[in-house]
C-alpha atoms as a PDB file:
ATOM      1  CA  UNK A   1    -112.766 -28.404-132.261  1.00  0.00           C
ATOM      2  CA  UNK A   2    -113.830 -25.078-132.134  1.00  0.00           C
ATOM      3  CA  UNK A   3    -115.985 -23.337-135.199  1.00  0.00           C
ATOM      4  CA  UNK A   4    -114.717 -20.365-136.323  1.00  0.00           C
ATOM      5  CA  UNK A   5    -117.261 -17.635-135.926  1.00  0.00           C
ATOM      6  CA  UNK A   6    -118.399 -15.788-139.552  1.00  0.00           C
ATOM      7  CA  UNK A   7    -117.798 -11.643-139.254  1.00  0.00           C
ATOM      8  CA  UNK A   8    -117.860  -8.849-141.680  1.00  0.00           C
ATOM      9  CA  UNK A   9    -115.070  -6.137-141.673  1.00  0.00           C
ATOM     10  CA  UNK A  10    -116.441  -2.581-142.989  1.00  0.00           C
ATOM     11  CA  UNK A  11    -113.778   0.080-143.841  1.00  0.00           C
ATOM     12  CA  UNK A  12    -115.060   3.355-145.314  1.00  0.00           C
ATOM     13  CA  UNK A  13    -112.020   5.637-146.821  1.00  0.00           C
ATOM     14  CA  UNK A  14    -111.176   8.286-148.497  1.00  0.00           C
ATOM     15  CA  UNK A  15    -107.546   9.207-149.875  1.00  0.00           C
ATOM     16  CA  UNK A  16    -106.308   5.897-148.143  1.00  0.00           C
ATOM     17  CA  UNK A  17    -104.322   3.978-150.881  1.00  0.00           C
ATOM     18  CA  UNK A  18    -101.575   2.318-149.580  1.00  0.00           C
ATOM     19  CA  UNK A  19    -103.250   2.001-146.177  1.00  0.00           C
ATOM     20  CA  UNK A  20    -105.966  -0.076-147.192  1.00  0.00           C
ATOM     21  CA  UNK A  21    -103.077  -2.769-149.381  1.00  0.00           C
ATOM     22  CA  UNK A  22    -101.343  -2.783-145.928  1.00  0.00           C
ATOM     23  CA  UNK A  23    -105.049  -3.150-144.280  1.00  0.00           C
ATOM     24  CA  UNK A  24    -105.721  -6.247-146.709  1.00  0.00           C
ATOM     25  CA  UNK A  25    -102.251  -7.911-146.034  1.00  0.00           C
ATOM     26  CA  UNK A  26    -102.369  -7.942-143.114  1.00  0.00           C
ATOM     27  CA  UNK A  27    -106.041  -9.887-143.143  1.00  0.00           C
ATOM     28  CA  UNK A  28    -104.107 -11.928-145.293  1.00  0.00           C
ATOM     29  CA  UNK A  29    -101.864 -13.102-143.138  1.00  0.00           C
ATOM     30  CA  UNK A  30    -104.188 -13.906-140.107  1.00  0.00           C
ATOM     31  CA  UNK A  31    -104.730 -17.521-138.760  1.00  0.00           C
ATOM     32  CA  UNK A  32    -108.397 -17.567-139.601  1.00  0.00           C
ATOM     33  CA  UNK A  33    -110.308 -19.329-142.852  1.00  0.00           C
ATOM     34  CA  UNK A  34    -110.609 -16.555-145.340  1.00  0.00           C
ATOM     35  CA  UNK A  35    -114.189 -17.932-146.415  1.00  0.00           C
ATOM     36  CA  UNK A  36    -115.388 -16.768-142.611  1.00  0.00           C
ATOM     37  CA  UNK A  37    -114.505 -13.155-143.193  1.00  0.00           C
ATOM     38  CA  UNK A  38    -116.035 -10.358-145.155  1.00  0.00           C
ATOM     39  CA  UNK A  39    -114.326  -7.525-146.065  1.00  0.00           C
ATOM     40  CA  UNK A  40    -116.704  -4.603-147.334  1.00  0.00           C
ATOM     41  CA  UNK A  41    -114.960  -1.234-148.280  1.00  0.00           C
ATOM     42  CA  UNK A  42    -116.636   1.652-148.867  1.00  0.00           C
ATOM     43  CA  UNK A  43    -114.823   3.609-150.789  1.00  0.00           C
ATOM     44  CA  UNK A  44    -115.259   7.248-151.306  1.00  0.00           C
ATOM     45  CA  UNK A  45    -112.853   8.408-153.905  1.00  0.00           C
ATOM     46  CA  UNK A  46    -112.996   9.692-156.964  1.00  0.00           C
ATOM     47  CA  UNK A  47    -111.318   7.727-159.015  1.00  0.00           C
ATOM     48  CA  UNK A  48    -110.506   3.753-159.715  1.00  0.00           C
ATOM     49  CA  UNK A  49    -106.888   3.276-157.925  1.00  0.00           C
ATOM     50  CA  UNK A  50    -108.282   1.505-155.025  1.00  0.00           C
ATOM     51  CA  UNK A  51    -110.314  -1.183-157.000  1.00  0.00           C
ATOM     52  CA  UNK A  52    -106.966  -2.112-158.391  1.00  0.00           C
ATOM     53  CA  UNK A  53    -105.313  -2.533-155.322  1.00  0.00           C
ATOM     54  CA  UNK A  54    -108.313  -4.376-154.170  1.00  0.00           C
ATOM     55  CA  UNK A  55    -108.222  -6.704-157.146  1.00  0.00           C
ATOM     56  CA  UNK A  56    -104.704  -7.812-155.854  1.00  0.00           C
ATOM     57  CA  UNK A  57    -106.282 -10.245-153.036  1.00  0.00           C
ATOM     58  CA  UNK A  58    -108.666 -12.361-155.073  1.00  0.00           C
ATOM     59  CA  UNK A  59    -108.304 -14.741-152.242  1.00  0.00           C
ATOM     60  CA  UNK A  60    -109.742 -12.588-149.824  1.00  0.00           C
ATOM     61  CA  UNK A  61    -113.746 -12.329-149.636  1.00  0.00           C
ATOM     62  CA  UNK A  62    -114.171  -8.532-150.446  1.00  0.00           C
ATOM     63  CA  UNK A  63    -117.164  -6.670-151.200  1.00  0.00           C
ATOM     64  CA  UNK A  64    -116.455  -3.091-153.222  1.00  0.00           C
ATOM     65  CA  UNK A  65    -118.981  -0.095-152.930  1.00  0.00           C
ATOM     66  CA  UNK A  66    -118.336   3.065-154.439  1.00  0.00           C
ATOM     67  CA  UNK A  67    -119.842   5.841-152.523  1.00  0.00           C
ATOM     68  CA  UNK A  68    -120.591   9.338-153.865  1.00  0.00           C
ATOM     69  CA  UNK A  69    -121.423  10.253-150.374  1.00  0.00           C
ATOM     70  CA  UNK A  70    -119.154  11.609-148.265  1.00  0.00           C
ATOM     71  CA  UNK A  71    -118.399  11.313-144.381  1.00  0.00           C
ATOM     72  CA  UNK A  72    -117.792   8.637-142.212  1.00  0.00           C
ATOM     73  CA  UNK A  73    -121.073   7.692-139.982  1.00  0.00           C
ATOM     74  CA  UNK A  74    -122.962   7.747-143.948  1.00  0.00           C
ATOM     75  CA  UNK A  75    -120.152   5.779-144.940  1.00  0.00           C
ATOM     76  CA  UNK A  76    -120.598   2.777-142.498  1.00  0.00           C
ATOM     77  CA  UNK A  77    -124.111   2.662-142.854  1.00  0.00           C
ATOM     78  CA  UNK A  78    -123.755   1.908-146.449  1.00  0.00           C
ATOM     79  CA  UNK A  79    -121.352  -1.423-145.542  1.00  0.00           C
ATOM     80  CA  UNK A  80    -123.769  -2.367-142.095  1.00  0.00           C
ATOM     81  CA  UNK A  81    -126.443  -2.433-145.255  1.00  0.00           C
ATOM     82  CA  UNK A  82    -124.405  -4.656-147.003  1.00  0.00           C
ATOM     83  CA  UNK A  83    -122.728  -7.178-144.670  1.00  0.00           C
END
């Protein structure tokens, strides 16, 4: 039997609502052991509606930054730092 290998996802957005539920579905829904992945989003906005949508997959293994910086490359740093 073959391990499953560990791996961190990092998303950085911005203004990306419903694209990131969709995003976190779809993780969802993959054949691997939820335990083995990482999900870190950096998340630029302003305000709180994405840590609600985020709070919808308490099965999922998700890491939430807020980020007052703004720009992608800065972004991704941020979650490399974390995973």
């Amino acid at each position: 039997m073959v391990k499953n290998m560990k791996f961190s996802l990092i998303v950085a957005t911005l203004g990306r609502f419903e694209e990131v539920g969709k995003f976190l579905k779809s993780v969802e829904q993959c054949n691997y052991d939820n335990k083995d992945v990482e999900i870190i989003i950096v998340d630029q906005n302003e305000t709180s509606k994405l840590a609600a949508i985020v709070n919808e997959f308490k099965n999922l293994n998700i890491i939430h930054v807020k980020s007052k910086i703004k720009g992608l490359s800065q972004n991704r740093n941020i979650g490399i730092a974390k995973a």
